[in-house]
N, C-alpha and C. Protein backbone atom coordinates (compact mmCIF):
# COMPACT_ATOMS: atom_id res chain seq x y z
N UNK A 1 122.99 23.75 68.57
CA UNK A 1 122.31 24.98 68.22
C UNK A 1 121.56 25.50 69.43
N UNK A 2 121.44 26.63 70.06
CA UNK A 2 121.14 27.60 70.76
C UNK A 2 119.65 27.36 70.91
N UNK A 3 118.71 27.00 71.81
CA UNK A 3 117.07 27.56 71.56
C UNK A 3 116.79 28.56 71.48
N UNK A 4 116.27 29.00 70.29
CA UNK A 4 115.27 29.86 70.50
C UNK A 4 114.43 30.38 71.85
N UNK A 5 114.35 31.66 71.68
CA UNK A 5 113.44 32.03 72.33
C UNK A 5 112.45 33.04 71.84
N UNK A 6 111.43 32.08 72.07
CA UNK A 6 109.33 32.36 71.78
C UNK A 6 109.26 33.74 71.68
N UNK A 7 110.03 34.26 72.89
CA UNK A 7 109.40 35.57 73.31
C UNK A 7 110.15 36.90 72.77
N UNK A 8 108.62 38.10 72.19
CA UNK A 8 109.94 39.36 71.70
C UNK A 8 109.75 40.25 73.21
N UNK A 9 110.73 41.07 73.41
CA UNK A 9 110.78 41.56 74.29
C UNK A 9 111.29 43.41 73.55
N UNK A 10 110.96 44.32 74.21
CA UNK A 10 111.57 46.12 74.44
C UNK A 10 112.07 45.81 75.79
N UNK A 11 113.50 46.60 75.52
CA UNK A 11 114.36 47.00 76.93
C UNK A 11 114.71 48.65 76.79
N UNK A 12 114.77 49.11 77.58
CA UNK A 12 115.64 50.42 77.49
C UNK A 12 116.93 50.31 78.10
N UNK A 13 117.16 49.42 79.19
CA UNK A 13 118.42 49.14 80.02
C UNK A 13 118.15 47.65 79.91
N UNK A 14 119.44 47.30 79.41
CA UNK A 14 119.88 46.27 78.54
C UNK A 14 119.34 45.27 80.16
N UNK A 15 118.59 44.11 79.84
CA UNK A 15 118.48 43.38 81.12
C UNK A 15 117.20 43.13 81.71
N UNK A 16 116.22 44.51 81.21
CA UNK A 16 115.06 44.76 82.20
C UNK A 16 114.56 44.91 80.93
N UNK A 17 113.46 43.88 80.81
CA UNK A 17 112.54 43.77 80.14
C UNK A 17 110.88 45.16 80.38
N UNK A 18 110.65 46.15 79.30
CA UNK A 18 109.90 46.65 79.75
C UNK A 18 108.41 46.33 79.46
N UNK A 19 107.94 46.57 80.86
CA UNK A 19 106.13 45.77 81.20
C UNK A 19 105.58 46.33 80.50
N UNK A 20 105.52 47.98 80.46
CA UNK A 20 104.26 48.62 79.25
C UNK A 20 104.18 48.49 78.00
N UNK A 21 103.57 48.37 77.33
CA UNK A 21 102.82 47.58 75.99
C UNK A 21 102.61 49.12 75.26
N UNK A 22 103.85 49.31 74.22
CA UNK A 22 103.42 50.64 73.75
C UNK A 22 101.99 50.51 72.90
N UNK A 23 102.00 51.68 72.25
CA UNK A 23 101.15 51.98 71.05
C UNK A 23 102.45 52.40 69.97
N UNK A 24 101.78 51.54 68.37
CA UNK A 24 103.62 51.41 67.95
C UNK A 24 102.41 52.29 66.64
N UNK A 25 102.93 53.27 65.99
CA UNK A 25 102.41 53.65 64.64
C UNK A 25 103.83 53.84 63.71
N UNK A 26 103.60 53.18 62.25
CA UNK A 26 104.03 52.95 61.88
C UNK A 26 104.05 54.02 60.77
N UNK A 27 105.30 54.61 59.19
CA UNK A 27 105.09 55.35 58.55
C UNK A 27 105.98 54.36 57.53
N UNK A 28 105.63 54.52 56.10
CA UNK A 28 106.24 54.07 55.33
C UNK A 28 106.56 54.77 54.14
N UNK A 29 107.27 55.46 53.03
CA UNK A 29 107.85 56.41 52.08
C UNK A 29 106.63 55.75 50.85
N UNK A 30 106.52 56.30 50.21
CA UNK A 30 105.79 55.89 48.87
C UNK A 30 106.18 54.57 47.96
N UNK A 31 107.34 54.73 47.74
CA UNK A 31 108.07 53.43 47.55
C UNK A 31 108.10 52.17 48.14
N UNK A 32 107.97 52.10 49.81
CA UNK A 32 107.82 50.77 50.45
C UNK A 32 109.56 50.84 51.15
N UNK A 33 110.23 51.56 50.37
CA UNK A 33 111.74 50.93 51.12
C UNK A 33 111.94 51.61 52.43
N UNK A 34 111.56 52.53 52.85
CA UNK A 34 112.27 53.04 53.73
C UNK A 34 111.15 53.87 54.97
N UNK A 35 111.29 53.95 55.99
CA UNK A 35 109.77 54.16 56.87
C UNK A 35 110.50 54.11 58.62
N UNK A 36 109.58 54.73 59.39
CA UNK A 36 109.84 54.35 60.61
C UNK A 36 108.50 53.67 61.62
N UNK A 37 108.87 53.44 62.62
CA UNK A 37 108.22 53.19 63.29
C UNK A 37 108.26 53.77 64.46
N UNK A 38 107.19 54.14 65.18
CA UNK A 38 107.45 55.40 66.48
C UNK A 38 106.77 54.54 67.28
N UNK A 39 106.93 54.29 68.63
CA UNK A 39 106.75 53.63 69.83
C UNK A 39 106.31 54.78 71.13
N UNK A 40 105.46 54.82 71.75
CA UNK A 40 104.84 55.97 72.66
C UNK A 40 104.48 54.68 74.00
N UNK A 41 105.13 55.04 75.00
CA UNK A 41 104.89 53.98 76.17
C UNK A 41 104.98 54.98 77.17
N UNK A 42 103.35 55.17 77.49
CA UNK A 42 102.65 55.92 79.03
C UNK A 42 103.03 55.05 80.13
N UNK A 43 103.30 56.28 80.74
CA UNK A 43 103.87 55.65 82.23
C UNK A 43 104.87 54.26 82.16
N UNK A 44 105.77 54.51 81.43
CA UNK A 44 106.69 53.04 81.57
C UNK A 44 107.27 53.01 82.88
N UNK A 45 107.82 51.44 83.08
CA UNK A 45 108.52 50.88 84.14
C UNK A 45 110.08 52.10 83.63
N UNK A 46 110.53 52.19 83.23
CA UNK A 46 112.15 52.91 82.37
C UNK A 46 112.31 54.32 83.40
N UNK A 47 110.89 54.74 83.57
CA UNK A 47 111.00 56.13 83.92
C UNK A 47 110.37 56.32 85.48
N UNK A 48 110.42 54.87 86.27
CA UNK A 48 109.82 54.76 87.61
C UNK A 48 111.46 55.54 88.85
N UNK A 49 110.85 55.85 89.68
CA UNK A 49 111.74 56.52 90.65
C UNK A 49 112.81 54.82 91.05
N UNK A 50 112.63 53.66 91.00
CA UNK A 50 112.93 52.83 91.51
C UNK A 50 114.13 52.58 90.17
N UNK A 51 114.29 52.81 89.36
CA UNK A 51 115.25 52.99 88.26
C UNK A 51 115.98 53.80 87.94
N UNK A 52 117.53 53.52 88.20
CA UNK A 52 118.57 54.26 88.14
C UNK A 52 119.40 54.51 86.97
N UNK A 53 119.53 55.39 86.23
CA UNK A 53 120.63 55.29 84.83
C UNK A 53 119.86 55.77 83.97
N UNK A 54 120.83 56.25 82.91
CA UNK A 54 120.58 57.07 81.84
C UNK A 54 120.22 55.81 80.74
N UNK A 55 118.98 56.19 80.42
CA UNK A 55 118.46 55.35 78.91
C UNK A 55 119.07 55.71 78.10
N UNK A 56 119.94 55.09 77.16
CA UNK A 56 120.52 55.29 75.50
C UNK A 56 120.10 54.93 74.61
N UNK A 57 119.17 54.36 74.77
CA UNK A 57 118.54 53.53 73.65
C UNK A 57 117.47 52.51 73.92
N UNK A 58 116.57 51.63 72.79
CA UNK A 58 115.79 51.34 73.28
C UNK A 58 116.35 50.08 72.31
N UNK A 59 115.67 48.73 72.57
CA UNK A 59 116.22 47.94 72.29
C UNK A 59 115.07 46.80 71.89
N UNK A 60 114.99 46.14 70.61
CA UNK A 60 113.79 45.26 70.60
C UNK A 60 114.80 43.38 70.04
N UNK A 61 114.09 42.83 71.02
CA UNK A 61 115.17 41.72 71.10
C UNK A 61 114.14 40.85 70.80
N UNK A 62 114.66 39.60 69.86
CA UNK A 62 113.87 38.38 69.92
C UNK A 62 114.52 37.21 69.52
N UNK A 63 113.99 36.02 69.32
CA UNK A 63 114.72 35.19 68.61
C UNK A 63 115.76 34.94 67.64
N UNK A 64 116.08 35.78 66.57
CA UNK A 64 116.77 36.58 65.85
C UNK A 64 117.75 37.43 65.99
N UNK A 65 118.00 38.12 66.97
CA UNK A 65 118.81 38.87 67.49
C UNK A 65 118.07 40.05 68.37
N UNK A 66 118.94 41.36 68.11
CA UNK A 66 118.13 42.69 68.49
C UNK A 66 118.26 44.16 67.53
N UNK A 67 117.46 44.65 67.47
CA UNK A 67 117.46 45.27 66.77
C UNK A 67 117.63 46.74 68.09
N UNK A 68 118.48 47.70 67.83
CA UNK A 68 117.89 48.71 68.35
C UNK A 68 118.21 50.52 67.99
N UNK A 69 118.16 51.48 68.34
CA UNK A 69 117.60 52.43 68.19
C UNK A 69 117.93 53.74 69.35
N UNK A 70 118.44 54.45 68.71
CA UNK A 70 119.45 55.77 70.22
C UNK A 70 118.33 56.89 70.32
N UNK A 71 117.30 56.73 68.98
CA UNK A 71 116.37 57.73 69.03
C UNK A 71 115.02 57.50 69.94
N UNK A 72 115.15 58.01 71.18
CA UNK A 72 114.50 58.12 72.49
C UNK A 72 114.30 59.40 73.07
N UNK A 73 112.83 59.49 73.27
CA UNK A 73 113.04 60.96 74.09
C UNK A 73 111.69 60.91 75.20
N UNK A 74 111.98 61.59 76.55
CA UNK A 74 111.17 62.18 77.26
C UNK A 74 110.13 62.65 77.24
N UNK A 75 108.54 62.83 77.34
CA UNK A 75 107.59 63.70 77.33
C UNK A 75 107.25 64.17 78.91
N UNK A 76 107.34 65.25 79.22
CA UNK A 76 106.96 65.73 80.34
C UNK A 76 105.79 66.54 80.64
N UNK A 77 105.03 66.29 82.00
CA UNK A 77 104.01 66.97 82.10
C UNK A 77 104.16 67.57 83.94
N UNK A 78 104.16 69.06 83.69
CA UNK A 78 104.76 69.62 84.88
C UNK A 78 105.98 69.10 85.77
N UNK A 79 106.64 68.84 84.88
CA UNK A 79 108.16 68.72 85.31
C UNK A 79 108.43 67.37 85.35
N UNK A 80 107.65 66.24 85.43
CA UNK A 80 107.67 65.19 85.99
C UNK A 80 107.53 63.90 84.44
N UNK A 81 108.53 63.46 84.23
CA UNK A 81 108.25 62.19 83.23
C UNK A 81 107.46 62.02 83.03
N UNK A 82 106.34 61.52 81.97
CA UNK A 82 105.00 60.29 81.78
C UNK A 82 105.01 59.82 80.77
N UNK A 83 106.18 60.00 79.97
CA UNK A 83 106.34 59.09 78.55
C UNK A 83 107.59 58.89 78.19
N UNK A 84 108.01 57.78 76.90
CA UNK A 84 108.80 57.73 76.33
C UNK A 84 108.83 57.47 75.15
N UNK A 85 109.08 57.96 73.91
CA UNK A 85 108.86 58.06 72.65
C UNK A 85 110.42 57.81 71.82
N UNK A 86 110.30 55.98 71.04
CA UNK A 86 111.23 55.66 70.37
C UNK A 86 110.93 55.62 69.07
N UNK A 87 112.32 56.07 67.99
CA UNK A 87 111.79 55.77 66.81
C UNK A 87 112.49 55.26 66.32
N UNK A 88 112.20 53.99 65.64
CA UNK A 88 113.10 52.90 65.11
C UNK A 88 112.43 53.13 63.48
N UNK A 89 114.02 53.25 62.65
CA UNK A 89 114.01 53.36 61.46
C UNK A 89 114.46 52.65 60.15
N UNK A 90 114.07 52.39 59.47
CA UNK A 90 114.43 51.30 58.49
C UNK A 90 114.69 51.60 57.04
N UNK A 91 116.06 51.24 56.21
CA UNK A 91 116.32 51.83 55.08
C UNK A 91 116.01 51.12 53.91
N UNK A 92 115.64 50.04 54.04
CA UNK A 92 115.85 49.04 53.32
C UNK A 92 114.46 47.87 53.35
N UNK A 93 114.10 47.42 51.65
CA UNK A 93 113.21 46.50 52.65
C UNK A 93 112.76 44.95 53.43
N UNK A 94 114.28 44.93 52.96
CA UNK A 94 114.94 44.02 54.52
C UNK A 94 114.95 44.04 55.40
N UNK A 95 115.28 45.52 56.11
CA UNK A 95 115.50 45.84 56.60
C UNK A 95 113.61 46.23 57.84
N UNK A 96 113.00 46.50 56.77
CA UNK A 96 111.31 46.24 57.05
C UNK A 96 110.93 45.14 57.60
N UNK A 97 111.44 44.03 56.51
CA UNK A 97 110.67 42.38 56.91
C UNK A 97 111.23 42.30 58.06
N UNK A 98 112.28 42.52 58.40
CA UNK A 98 113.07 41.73 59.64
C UNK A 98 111.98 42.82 60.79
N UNK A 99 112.02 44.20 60.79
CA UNK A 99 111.67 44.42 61.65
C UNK A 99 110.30 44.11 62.33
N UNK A 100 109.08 44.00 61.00
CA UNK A 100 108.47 43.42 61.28
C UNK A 100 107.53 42.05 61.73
N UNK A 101 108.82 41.24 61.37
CA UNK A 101 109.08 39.88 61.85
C UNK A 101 109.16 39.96 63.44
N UNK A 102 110.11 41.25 63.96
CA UNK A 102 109.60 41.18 65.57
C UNK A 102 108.37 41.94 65.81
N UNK A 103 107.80 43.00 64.94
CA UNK A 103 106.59 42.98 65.34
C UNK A 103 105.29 41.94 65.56
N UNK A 104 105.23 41.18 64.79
CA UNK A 104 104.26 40.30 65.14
C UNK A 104 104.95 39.11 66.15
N UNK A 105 106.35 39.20 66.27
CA UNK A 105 106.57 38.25 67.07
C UNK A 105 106.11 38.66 68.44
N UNK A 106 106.68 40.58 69.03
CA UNK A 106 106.03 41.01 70.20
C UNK A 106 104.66 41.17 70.14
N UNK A 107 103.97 41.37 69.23
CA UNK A 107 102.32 41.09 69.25
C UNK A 107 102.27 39.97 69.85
N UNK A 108 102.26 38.98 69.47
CA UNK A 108 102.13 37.76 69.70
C UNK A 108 102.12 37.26 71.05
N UNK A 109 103.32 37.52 71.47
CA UNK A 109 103.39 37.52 72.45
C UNK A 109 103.19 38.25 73.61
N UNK A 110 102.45 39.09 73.60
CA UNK A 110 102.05 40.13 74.35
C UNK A 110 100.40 40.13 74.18
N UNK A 111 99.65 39.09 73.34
CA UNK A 111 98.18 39.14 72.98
C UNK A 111 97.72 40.24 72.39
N UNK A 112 98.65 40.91 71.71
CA UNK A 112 97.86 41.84 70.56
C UNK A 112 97.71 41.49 69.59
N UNK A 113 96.98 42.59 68.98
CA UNK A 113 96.28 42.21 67.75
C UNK A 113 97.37 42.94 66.57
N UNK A 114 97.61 42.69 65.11
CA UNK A 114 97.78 43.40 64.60
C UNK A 114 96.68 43.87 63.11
N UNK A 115 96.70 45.49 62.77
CA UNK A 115 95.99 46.08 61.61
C UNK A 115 96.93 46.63 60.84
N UNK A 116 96.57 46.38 59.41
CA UNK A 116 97.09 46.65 58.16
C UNK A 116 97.13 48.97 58.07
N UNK A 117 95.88 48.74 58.66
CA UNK A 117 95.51 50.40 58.72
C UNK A 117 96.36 51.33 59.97
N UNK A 118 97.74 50.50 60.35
CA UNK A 118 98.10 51.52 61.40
C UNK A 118 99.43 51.68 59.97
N UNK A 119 99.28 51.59 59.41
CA UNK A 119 100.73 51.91 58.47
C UNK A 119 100.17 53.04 57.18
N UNK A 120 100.97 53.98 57.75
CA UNK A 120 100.32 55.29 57.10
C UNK A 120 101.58 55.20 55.74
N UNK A 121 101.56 55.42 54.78
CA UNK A 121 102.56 56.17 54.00
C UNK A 121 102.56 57.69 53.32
N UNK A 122 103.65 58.01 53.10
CA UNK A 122 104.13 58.78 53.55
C UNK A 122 105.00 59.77 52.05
């Protein structure tokens, strides 16, 4: 059997683990089944001049597999990159647990904290 690995990781280019530590807010439907989660990462490594290639997606990998997500976009301020905004979506609420199974796994590992009050519904 394969080890595990401890650590969750975000990539945008499959390979390169990214350093900035978003701010993740979360939305959930009235019901509980179905919700997203939006990811906002200032000034990422993804969008440095030293990085070549088109981002397709953003990618959250952990022990478990990876989960990922094509919905990515740009924020610009006078022409010039300073954000990236992913939204990873979930239909099911399986589809929830699992994802948030890598949320506290990348908390965790990254020394954050997590709150019950960032999950708005919706």
């Amino acid at each position: 059997m394969p080890q595990a690995n401890s650590n969750a990781t975000i990539q945008f280019f499959k390979g390169i683990d990214e350093s900035v530590v978003p701010e993740i807010r979360l939305t959930r439907s009235k019901d509980g089944r179905t919700g997203q989660a939006i990811f906002i990462f200032e000034q990422p490594d993804a969008l440095s001049q030293e990085v070549i290639g088109e981002i397709t997606g953003m990618y959250l990998i952990d022990e478990e597999g990876e989960l990922s997500t094509r919905e990515v976009s740009a924020r610009f301020v006078n022409g010039n990159p300073s954000a990236l905004e992913g939204t990873y979506v979930w239909k099911s609420e399986t589809d929830f647990e699992r994802f948030m199974r890598f949320a506290h796994r990348y908390a965790s590992s990254h020394g954050l904290g997590y709150s019950d009050s960032s999950v708005e519904n919706t």
